[in-house]
PDB file of N, CA and C in Angstrom:
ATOM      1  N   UNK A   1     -14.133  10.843   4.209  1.00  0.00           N
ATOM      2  CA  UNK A   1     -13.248   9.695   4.203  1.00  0.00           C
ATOM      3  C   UNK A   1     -11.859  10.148   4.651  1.00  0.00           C
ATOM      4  N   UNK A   2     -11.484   9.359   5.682  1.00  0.00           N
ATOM      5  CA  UNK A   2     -10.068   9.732   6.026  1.00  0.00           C
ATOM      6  C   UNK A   2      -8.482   9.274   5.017  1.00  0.00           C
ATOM      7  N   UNK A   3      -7.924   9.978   4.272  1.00  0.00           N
ATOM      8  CA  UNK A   3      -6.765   9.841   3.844  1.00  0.00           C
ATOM      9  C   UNK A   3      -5.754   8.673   4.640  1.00  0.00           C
ATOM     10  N   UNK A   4      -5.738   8.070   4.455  1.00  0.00           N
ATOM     11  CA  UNK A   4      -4.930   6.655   4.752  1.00  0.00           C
ATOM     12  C   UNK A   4      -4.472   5.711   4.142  1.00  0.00           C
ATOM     13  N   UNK A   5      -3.484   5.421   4.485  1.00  0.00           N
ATOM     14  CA  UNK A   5      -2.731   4.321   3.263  1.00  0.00           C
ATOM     15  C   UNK A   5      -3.227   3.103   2.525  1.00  0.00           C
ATOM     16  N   UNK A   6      -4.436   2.894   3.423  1.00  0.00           N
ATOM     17  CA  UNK A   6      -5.281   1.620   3.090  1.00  0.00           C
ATOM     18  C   UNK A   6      -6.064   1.956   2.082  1.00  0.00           C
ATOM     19  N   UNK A   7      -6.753   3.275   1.899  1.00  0.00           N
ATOM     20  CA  UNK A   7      -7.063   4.017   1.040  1.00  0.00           C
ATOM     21  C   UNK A   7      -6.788   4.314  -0.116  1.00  0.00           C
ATOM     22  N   UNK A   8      -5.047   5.063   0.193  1.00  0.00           N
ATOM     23  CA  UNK A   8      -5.070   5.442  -1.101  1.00  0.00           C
ATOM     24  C   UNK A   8      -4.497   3.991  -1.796  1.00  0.00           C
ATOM     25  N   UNK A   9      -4.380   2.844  -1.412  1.00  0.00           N
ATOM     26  CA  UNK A   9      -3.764   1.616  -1.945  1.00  0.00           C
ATOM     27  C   UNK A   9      -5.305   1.038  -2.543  1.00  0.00           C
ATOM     28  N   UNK A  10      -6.397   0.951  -1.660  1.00  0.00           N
ATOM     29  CA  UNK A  10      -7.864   0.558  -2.383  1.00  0.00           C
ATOM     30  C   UNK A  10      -8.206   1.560  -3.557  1.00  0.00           C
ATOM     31  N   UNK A  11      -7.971   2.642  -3.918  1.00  0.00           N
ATOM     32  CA  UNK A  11      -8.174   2.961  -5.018  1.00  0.00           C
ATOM     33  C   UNK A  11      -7.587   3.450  -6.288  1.00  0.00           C
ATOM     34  N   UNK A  12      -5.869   3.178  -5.995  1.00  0.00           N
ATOM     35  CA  UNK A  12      -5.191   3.031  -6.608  1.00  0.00           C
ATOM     36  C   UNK A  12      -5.167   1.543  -7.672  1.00  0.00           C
ATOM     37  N   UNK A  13      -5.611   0.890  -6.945  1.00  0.00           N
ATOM     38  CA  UNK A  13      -6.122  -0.937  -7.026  1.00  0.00           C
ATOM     39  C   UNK A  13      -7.421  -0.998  -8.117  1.00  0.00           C
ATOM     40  N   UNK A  14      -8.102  -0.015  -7.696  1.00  0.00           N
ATOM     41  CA  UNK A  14      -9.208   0.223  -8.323  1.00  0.00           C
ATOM     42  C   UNK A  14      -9.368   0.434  -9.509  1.00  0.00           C
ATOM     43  N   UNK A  15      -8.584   1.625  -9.369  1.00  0.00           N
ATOM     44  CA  UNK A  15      -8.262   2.295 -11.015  1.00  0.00           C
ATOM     45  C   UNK A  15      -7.272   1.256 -11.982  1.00  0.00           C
ATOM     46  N   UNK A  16      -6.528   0.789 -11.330  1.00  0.00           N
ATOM     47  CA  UNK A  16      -5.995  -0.314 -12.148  1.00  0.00           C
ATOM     48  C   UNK A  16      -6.826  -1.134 -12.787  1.00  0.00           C
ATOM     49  N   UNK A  17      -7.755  -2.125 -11.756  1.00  0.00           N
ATOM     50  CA  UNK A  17      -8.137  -2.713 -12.355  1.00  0.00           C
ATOM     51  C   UNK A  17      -8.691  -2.002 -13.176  1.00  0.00           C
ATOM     52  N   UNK A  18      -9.506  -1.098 -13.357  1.00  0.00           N
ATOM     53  CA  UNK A  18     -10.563  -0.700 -14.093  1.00  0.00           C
ATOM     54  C   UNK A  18      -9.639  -0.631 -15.379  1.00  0.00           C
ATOM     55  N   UNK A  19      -8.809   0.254 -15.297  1.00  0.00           N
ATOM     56  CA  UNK A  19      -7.801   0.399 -16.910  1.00  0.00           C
ATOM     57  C   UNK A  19      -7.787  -0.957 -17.216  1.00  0.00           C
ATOM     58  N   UNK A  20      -7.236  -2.155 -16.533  1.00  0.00           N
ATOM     59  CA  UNK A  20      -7.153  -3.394 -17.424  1.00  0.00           C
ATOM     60  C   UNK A  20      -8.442  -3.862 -18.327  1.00  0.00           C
ATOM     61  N   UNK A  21      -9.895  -3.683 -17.301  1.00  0.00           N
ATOM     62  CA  UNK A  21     -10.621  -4.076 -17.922  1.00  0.00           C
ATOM     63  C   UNK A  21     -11.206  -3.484 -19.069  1.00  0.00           C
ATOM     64  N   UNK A  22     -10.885  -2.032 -19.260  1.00  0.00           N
ATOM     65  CA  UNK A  22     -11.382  -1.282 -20.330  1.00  0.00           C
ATOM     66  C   UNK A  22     -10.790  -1.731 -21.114  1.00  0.00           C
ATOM     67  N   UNK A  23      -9.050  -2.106 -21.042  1.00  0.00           N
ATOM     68  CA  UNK A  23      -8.260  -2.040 -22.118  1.00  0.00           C
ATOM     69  C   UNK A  23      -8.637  -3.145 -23.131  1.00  0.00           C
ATOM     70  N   UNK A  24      -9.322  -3.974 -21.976  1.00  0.00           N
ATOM     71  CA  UNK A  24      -9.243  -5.385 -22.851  1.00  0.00           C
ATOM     72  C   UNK A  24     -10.800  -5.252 -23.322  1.00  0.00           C
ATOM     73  N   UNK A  25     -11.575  -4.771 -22.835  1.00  0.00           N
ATOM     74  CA  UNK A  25     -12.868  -4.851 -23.663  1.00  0.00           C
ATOM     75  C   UNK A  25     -12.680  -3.686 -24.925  1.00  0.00           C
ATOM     76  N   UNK A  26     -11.616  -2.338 -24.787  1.00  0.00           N
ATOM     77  CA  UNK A  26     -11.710  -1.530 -26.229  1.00  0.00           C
ATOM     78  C   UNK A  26     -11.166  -2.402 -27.176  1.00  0.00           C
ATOM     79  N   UNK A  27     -10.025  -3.066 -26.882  1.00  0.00           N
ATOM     80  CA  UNK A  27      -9.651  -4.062 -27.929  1.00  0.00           C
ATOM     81  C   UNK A  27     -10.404  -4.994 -28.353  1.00  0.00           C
ATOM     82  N   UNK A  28     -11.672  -5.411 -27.888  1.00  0.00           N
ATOM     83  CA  UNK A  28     -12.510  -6.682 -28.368  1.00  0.00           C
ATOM     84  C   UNK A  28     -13.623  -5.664 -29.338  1.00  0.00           C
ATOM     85  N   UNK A  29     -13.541  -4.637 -28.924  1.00  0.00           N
ATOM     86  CA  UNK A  29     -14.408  -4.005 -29.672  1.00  0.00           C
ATOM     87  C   UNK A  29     -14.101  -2.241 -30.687  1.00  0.00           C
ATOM     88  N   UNK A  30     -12.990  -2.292 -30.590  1.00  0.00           N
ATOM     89  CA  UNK A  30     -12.288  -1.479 -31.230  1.00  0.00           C
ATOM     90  C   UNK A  30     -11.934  -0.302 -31.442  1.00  0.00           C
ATOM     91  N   UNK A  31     -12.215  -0.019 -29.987  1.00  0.00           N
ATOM     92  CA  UNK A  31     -12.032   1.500 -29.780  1.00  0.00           C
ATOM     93  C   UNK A  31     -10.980   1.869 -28.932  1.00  0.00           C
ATOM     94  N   UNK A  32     -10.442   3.318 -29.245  1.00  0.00           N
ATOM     95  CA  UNK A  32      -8.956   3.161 -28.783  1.00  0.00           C
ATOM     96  C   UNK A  32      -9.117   3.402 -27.357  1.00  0.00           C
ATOM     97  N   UNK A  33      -7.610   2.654 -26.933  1.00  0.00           N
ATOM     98  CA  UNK A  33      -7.794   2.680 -25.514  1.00  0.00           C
ATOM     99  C   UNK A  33      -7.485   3.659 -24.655  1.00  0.00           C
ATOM    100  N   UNK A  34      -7.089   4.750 -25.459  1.00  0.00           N
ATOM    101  CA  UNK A  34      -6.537   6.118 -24.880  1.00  0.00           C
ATOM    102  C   UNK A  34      -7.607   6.860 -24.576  1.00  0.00           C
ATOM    103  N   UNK A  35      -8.714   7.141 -25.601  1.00  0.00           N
ATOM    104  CA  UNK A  35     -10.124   7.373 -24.890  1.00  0.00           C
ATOM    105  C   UNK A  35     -10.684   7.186 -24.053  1.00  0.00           C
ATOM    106  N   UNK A  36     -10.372   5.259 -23.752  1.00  0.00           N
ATOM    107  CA  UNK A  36     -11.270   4.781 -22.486  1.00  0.00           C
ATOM    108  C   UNK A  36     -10.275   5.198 -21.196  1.00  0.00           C
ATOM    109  N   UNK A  37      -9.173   5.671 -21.371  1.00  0.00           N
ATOM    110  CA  UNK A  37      -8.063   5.917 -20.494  1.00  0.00           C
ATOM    111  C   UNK A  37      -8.638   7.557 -20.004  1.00  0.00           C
ATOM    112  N   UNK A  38      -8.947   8.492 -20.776  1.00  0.00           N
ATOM    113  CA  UNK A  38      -9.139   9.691 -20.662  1.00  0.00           C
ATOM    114  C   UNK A  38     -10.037   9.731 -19.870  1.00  0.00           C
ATOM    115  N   UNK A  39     -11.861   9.090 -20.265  1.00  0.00           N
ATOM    116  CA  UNK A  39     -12.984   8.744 -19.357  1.00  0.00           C
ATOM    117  C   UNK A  39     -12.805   8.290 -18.407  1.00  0.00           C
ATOM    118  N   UNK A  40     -12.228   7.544 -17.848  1.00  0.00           N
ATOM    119  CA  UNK A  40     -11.783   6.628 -16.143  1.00  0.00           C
ATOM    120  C   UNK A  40     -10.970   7.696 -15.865  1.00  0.00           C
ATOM    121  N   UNK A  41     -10.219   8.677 -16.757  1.00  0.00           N
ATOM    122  CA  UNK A  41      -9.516   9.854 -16.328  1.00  0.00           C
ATOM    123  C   UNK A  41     -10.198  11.056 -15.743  1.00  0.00           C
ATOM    124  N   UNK A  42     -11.407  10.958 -16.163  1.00  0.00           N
ATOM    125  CA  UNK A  42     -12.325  12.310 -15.692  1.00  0.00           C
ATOM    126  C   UNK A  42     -13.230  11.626 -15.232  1.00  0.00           C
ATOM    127  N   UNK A  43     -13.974  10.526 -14.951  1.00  0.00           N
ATOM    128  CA  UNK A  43     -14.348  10.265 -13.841  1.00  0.00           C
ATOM    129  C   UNK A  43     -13.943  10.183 -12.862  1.00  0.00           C
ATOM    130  N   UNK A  44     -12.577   9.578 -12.605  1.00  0.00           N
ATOM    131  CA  UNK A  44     -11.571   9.895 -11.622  1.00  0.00           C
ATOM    132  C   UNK A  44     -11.544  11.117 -10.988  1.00  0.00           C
ATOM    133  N   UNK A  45     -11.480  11.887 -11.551  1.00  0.00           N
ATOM    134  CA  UNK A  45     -11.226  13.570 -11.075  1.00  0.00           C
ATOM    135  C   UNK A  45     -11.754  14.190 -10.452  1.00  0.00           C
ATOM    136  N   UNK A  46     -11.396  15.785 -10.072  1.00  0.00           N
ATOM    137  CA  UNK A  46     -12.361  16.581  -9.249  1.00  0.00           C
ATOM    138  C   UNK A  46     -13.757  16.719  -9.369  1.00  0.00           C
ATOM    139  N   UNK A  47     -13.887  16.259 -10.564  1.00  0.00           N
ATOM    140  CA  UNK A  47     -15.104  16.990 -10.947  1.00  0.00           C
ATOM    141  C   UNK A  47     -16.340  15.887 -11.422  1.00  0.00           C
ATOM    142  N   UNK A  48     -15.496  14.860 -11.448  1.00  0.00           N
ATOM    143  CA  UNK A  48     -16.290  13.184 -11.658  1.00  0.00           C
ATOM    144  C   UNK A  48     -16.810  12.645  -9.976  1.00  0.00           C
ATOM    145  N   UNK A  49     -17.090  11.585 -10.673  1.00  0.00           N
ATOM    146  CA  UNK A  49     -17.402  10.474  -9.307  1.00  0.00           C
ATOM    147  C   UNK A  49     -16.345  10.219  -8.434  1.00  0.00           C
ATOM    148  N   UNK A  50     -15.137   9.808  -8.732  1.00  0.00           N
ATOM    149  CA  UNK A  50     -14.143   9.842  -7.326  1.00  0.00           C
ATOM    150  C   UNK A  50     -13.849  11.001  -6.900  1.00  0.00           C
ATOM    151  N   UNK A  51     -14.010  12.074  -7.387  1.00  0.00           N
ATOM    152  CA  UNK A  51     -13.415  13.124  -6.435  1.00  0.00           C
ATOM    153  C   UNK A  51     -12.442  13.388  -5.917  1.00  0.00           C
ATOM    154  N   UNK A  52     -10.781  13.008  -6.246  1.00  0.00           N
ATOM    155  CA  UNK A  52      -9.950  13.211  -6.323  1.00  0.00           C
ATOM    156  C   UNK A  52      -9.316  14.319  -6.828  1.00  0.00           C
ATOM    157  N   UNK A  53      -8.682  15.391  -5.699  1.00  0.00           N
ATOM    158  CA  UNK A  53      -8.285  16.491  -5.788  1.00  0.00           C
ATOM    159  C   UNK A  53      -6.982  16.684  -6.182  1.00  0.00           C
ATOM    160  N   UNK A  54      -6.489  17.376  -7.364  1.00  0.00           N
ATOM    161  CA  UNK A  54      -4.907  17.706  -7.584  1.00  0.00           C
ATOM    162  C   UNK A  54      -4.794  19.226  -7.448  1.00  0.00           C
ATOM    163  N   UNK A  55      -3.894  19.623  -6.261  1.00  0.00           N
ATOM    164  CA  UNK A  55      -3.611  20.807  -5.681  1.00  0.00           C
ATOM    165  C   UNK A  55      -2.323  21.210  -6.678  1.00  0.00           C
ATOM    166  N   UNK A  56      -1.490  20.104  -6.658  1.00  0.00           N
ATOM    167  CA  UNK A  56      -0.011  20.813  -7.666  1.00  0.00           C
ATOM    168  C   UNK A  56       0.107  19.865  -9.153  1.00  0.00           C
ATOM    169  N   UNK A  57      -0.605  20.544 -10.174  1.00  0.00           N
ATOM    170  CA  UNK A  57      -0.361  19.906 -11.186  1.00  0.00           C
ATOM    171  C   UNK A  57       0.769  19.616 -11.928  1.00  0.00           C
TER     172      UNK A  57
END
């Protein structure tokens, strides 16, 4: 996949939404949302499903 602005704006978009929707389903069901923040956090990552690389931490 080529690095492009359209890109990194579609999955920046992505991840948003996704945090909203976790946030609002941990609250209907009561689990904290910093957890569900961490998981979309490491799926996100190098080593998850998006595959998103951080060279300078």
């Amino acid at each position: 996949m080529n690095i492009t602005i359209e890109n990194i704006l579609l999955i920046g978009s992505l991840l948003l939404f996704i945090s909203i929707v976790a946030g609002k389903t941990s609250y209907r069901f009561g689990i904290p949302t910093l957890l569900l923040f961490l998981l979309i956090g490491m799926l996100a990552g190098s080593d998850g499903i998006g595959g998103i690389y951080f060279n300078n931490p």
